[in-house]
C-alpha atoms as a PDB file:
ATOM      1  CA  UNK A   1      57.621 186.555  53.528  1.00  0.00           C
ATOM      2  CA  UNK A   2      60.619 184.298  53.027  1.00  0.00           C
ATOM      3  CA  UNK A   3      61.844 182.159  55.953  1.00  0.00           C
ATOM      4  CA  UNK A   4      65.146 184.234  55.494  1.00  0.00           C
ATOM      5  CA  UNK A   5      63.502 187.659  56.287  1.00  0.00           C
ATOM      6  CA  UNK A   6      61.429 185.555  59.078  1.00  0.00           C
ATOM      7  CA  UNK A   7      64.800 184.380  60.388  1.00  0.00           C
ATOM      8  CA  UNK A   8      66.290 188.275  60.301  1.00  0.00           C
ATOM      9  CA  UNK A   9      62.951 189.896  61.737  1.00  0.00           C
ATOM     10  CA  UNK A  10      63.384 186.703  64.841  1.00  0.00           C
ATOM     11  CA  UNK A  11      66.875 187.401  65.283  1.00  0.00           C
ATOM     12  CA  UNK A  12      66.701 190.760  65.782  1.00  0.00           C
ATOM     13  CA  UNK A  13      63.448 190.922  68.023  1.00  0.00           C
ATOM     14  CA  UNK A  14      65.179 187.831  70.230  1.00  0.00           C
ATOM     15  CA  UNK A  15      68.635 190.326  70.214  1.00  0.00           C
ATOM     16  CA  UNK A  16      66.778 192.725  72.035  1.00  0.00           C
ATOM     17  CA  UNK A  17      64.667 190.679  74.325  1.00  0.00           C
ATOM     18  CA  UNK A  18      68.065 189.428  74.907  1.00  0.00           C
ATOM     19  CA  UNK A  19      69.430 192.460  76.553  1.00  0.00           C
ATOM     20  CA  UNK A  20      66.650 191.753  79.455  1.00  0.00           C
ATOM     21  CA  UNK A  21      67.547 188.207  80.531  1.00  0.00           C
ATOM     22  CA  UNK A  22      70.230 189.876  82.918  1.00  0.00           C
ATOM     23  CA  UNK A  23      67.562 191.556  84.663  1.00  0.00           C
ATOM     24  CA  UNK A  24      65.452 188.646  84.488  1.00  0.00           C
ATOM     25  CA  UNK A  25      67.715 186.652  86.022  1.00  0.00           C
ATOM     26  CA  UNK A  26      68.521 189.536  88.826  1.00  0.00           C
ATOM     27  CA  UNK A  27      64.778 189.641  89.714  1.00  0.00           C
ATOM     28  CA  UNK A  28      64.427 185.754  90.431  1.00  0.00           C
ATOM     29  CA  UNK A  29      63.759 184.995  94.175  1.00  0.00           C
ATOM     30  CA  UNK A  30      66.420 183.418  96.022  1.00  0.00           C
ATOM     31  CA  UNK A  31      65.211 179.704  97.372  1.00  0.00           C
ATOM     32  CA  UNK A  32      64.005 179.456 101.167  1.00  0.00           C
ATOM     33  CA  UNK A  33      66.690 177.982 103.146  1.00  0.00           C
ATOM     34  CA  UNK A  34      66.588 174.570 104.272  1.00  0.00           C
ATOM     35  CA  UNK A  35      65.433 173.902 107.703  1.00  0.00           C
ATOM     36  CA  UNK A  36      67.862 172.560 110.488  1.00  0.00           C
ATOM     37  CA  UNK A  37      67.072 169.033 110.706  1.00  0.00           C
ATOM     38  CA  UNK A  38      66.748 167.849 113.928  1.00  0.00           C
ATOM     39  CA  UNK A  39      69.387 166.007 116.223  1.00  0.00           C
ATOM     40  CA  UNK A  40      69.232 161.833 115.607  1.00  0.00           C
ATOM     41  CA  UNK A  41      69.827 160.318 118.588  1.00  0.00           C
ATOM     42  CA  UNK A  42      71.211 157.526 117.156  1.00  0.00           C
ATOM     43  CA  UNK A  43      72.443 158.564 114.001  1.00  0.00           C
ATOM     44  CA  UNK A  44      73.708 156.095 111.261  1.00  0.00           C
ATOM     45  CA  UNK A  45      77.163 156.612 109.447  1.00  0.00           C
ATOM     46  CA  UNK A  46      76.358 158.145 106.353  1.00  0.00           C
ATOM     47  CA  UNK A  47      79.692 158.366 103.467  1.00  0.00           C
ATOM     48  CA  UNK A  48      80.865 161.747 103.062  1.00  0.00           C
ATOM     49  CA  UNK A  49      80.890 163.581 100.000  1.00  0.00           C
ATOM     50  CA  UNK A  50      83.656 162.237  97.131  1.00  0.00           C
ATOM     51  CA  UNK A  51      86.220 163.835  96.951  1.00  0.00           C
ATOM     52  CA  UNK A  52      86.387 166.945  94.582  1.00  0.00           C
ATOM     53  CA  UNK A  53      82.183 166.883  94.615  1.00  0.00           C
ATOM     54  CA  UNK A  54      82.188 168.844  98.056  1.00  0.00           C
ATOM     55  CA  UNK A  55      78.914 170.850  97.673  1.00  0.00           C
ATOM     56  CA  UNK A  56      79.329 174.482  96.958  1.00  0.00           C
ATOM     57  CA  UNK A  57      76.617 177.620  98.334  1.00  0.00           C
ATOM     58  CA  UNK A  58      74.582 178.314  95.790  1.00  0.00           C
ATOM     59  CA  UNK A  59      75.504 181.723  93.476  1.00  0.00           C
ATOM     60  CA  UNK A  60      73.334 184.622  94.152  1.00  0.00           C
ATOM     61  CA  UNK A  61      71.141 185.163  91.403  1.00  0.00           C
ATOM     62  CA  UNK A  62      72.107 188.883  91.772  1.00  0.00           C
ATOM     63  CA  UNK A  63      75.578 187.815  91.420  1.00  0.00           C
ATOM     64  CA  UNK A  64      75.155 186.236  88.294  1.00  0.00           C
ATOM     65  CA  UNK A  65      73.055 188.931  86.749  1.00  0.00           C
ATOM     66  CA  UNK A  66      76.035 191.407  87.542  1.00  0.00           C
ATOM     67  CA  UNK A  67      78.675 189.088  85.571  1.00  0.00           C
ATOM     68  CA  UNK A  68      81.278 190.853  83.244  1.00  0.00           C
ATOM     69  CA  UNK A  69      80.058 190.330  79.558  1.00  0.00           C
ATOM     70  CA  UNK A  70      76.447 188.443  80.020  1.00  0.00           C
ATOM     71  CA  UNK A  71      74.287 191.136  78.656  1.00  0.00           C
ATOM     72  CA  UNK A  72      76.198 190.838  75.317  1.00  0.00           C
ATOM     73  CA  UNK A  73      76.385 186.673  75.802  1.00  0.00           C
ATOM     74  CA  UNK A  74      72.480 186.562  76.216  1.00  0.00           C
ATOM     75  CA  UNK A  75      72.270 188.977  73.293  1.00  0.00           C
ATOM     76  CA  UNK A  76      74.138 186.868  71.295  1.00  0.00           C
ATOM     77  CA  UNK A  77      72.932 183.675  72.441  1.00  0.00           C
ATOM     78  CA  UNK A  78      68.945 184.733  71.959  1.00  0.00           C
ATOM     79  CA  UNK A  79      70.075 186.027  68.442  1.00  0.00           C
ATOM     80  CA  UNK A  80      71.244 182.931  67.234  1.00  0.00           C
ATOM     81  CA  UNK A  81      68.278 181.133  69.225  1.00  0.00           C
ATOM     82  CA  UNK A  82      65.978 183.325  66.947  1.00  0.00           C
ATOM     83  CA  UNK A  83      67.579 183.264  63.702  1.00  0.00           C
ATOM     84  CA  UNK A  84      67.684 179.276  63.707  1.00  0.00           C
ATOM     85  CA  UNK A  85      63.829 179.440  64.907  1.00  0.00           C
ATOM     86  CA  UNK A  86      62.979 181.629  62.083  1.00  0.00           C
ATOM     87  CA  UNK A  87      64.726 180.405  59.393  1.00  0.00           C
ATOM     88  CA  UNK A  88      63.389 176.313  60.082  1.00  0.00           C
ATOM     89  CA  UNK A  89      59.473 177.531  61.353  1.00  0.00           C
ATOM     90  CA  UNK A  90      59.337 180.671  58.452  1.00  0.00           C
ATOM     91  CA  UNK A  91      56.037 182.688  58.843  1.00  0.00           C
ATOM     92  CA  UNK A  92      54.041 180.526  60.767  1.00  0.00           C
ATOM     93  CA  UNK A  93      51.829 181.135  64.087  1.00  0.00           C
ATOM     94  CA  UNK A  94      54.164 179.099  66.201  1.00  0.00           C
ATOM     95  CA  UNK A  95      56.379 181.887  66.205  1.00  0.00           C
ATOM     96  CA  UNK A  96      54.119 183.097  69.214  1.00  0.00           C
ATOM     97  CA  UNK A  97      55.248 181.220  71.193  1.00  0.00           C
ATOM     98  CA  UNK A  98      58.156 180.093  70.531  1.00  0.00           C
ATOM     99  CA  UNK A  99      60.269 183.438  69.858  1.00  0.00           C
ATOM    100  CA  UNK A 100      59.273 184.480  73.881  1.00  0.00           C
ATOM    101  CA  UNK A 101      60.550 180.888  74.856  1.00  0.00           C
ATOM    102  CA  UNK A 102      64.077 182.363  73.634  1.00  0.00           C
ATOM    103  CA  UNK A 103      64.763 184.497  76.507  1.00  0.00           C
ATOM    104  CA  UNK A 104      63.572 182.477  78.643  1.00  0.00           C
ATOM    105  CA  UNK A 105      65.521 179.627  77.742  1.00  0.00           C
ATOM    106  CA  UNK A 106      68.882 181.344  77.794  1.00  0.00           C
ATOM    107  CA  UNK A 107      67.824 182.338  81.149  1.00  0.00           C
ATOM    108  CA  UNK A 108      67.072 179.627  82.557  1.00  0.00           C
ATOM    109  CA  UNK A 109      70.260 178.148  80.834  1.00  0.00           C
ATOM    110  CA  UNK A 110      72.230 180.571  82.348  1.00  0.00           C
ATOM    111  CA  UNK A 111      71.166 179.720  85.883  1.00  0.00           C
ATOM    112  CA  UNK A 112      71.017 176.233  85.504  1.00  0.00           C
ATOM    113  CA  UNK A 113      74.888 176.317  84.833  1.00  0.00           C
ATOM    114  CA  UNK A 114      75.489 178.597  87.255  1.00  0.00           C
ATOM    115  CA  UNK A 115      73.646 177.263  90.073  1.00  0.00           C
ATOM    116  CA  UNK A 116      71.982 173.758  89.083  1.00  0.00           C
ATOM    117  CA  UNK A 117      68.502 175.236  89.757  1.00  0.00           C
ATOM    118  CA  UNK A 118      65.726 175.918  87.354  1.00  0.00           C
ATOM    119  CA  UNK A 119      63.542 178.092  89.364  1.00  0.00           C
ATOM    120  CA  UNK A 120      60.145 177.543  89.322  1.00  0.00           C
ATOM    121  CA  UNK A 121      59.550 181.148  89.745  1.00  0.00           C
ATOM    122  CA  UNK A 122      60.280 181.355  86.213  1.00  0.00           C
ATOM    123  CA  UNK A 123      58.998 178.330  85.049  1.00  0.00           C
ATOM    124  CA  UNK A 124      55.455 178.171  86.205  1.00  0.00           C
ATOM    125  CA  UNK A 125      54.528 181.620  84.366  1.00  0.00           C
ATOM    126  CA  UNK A 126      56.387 180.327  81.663  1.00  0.00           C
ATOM    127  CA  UNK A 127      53.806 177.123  81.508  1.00  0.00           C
ATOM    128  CA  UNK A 128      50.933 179.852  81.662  1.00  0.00           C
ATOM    129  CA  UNK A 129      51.893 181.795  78.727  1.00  0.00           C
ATOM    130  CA  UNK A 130      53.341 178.911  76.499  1.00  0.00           C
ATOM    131  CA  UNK A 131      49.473 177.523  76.886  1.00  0.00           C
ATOM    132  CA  UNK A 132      48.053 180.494  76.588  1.00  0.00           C
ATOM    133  CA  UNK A 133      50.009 181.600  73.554  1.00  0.00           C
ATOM    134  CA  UNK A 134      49.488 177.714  72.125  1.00  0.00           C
ATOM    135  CA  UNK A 135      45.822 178.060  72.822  1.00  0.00           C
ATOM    136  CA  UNK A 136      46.008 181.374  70.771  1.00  0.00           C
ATOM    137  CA  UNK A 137      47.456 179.569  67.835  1.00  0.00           C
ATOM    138  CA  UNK A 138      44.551 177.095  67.743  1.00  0.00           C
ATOM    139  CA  UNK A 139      41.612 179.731  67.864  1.00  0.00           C
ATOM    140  CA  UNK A 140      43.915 181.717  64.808  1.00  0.00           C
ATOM    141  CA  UNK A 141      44.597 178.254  63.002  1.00  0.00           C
ATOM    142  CA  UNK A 142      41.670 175.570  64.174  1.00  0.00           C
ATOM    143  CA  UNK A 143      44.275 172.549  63.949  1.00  0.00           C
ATOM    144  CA  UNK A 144      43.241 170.171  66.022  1.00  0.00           C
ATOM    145  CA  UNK A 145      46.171 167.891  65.163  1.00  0.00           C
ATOM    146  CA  UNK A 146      48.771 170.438  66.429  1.00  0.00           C
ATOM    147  CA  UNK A 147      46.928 170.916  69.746  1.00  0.00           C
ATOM    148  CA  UNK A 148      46.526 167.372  70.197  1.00  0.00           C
ATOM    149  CA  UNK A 149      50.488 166.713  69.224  1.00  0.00           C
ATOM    150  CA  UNK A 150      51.414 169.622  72.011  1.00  0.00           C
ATOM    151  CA  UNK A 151      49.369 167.639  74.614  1.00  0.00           C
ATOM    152  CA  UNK A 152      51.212 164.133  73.468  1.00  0.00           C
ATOM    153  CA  UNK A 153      54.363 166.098  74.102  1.00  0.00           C
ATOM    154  CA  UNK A 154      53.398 167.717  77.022  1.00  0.00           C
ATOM    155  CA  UNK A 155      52.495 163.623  78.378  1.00  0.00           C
ATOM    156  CA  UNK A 156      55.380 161.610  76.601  1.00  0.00           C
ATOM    157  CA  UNK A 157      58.482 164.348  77.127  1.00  0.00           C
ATOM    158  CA  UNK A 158      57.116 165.336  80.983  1.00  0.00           C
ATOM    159  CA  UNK A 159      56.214 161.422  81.866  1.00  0.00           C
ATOM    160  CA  UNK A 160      59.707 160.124  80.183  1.00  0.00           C
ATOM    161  CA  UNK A 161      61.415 162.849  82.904  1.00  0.00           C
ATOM    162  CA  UNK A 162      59.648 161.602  85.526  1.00  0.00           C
ATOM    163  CA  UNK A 163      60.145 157.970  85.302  1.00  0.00           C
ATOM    164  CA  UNK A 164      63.910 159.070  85.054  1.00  0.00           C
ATOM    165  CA  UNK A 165      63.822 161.335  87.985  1.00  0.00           C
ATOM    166  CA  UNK A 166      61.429 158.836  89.717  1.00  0.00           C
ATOM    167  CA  UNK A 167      64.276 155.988  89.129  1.00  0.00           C
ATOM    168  CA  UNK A 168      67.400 158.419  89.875  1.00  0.00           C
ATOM    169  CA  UNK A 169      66.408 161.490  91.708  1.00  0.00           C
ATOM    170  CA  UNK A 170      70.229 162.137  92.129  1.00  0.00           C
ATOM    171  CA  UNK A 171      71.422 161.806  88.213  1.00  0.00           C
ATOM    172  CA  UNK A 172      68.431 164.317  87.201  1.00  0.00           C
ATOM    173  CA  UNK A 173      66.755 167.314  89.317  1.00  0.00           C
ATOM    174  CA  UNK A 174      62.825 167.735  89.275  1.00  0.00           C
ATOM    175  CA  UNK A 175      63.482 171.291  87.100  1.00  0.00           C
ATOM    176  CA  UNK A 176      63.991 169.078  84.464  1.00  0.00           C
ATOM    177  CA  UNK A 177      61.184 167.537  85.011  1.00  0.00           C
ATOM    178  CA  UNK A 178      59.204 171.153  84.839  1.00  0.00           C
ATOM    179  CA  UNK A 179      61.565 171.805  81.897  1.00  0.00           C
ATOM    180  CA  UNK A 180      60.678 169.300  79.683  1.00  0.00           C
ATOM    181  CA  UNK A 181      57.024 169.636  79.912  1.00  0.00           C
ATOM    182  CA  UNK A 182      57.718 173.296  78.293  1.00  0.00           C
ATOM    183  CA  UNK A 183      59.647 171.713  75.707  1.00  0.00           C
ATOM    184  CA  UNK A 184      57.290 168.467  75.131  1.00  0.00           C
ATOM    185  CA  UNK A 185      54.424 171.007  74.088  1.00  0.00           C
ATOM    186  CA  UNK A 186      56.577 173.547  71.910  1.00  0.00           C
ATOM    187  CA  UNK A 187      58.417 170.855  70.168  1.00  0.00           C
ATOM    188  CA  UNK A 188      54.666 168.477  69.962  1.00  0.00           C
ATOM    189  CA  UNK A 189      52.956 171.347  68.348  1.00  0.00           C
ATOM    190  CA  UNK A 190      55.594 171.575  65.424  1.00  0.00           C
ATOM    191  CA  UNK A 191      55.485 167.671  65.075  1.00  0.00           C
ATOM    192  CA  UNK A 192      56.734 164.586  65.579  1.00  0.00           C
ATOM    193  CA  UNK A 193      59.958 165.257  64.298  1.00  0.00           C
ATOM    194  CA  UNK A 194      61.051 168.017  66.184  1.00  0.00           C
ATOM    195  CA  UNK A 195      59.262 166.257  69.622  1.00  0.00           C
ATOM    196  CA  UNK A 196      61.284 163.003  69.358  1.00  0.00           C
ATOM    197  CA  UNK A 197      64.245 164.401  67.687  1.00  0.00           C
ATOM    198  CA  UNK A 198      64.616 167.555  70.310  1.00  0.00           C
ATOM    199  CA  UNK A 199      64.396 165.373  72.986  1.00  0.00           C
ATOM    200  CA  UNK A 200      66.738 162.709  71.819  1.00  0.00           C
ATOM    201  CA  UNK A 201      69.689 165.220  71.128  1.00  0.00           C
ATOM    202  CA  UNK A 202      69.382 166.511  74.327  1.00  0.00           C
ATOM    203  CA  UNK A 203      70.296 163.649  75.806  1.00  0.00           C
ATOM    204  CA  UNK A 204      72.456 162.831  72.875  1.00  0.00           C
ATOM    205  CA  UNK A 205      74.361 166.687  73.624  1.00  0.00           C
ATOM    206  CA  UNK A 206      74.181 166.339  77.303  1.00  0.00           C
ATOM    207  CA  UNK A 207      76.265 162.946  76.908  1.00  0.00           C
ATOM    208  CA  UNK A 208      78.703 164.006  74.635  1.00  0.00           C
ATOM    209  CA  UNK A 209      78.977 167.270  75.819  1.00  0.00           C
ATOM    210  CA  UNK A 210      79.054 166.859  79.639  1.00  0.00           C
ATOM    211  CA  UNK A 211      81.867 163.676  79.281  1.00  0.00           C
ATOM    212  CA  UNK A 212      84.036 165.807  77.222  1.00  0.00           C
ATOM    213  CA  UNK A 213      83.646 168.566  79.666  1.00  0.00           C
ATOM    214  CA  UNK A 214      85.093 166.352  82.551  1.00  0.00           C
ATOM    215  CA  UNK A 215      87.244 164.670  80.392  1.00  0.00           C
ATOM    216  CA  UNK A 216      88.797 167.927  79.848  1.00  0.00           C
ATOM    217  CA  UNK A 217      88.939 168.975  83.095  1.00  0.00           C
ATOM    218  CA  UNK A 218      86.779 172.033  82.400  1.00  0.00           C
ATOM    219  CA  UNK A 219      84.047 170.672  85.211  1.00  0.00           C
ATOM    220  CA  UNK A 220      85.882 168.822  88.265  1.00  0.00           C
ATOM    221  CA  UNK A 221      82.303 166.388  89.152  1.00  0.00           C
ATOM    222  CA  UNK A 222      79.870 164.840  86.908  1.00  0.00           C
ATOM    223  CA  UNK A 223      77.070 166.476  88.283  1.00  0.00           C
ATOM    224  CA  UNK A 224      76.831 168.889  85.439  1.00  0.00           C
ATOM    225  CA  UNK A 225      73.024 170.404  84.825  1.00  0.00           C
ATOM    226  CA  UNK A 226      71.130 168.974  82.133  1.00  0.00           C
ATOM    227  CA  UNK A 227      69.129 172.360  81.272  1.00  0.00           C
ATOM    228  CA  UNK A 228      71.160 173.880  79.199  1.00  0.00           C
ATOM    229  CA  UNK A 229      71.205 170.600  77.229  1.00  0.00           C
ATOM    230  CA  UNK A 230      67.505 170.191  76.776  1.00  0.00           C
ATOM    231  CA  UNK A 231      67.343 173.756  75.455  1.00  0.00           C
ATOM    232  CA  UNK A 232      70.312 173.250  72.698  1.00  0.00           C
ATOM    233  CA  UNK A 233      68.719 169.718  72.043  1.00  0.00           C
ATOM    234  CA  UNK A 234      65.622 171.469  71.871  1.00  0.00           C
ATOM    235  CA  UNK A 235      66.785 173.703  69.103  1.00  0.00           C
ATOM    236  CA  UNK A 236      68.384 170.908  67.005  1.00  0.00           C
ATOM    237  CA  UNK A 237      64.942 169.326  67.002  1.00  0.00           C
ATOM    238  CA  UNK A 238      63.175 172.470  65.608  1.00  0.00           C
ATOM    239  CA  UNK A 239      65.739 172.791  62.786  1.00  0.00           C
ATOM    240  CA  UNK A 240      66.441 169.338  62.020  1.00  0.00           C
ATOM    241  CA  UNK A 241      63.569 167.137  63.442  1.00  0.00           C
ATOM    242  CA  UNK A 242      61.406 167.316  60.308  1.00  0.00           C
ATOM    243  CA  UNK A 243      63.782 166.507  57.711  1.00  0.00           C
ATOM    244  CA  UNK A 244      65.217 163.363  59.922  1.00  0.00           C
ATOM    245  CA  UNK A 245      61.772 162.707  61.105  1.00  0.00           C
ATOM    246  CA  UNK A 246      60.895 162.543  57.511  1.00  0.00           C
ATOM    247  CA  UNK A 247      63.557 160.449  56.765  1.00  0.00           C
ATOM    248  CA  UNK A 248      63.284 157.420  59.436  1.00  0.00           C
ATOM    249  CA  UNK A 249      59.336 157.183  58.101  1.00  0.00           C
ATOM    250  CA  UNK A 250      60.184 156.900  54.873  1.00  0.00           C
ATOM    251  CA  UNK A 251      63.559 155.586  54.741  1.00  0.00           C
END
């Protein structure tokens, strides 16, 4: 089978488990509210919020799911998603798990933008089946090197999050820390390539993408969610990490 029919066969499957990520997104629990915290008796003059970056309440998830033309946006967007997958991986047994990322991932970009939240309702059974399904590719393939790889990107793309998070909670939120875990053992199993190259150009996206944003007055703060950029980076790494990859080794 040629990576081309691979990419039509992905794209078409993704298109339809496209159509759902509405209803996933409809389904996800709203977050417990915050507690009241308790009266200081003396408390300490704290600086209000800048102007322009007043907070907002948080978009139902309900809401969003109802939105005027996101069925055929996820469609589209999981299409694509699948169709690049496809065509760069061809016939290969990572496509078990990484074809049911797709949804998930335009999900989960979806609601980042919308709210800033990755839920971990989503996320943690996401975790299960991604090892699940990576453990399945082992038993079918017995490549120790690709199961090793997935752990080393489970460790370097999770620990680099966390020192970030760990150094500036308030430039990046712990869902990206969950996120990139996810992506650190999708993109490890391919190879080194797509690990260090998907993670790169999200940051590389997210910087370009989220100044231009402001600069164009589309997004009034800078605190614009990363999420969506980690997924598109993601994607650049699967189609163009190897050939790069292969290119900074051997000049």
């Amino acid at each position: 089978m040629t990576p081309e029919v691979v990419a039509g066969l992905a794209a078409a499957g993704c298109a339809v488990a496209g159509a759902f990520v509405p209803s996933l997104i409809g389904r996800i629990p709203e977050p417990e509210p915050d507690p009241e915290p308790e009266p200081d008796p003396d408390p300490d003059p704290e600086p209000g919020p800048e102007p322009g970056e007043a907070e907002e309440p948080k978009e139902l998830y309900a809401a969003i799911a109802a939105r005027p033309g996101l069925r055929p946006a996820t469609v589209l967007a999981s299409a694509a998603a699948g169709a690049v997958i496809g065509l760069s991986v061809g016939p290969a047994w990572s496509l078990l798990f990484l074809l049911p990322l797709v949804p998930v991932g335009v999900a989960l970009a979806v609601v980042d933008w919308r709210t800033k939240l990755l839920p971990v309702s989503v996320i943690a059974p996401t975790y299960v089946g991604l090892v699940a399904a990576v453990g399945l590719c082992f038993v079918l393939t017995r490549d120790t090197d690709d199961l090793l790889r997935a752990l080393w990107g489970w460790l370097i793309a999770g620990g680099l999050f966390f020192v970030l998070w760990f150094v500036h909670p308030r430039g990046l939120g712990y869902g990206d820390v969950r996120l990139s875990g996810i992506l650190g053992i999708a993109l490890g199993y391919l190879g080194w390539g797509p690990l260090v190259v998907g993670v790169y150009s999200g940051f590389l996206i997210g910087g370009l993408g989220g100044g231009l944003l402001v600069l164009l007055r589309i997004s009034r703060t800078r605190a614009i969610p990363f999420g969506p950029w980690m997924l598109v980076g993601a994607l650049v790494g699967i189609a163009a990490g190897p050939a790069l990859w292969a290119h900074l080794v051997t000049g």
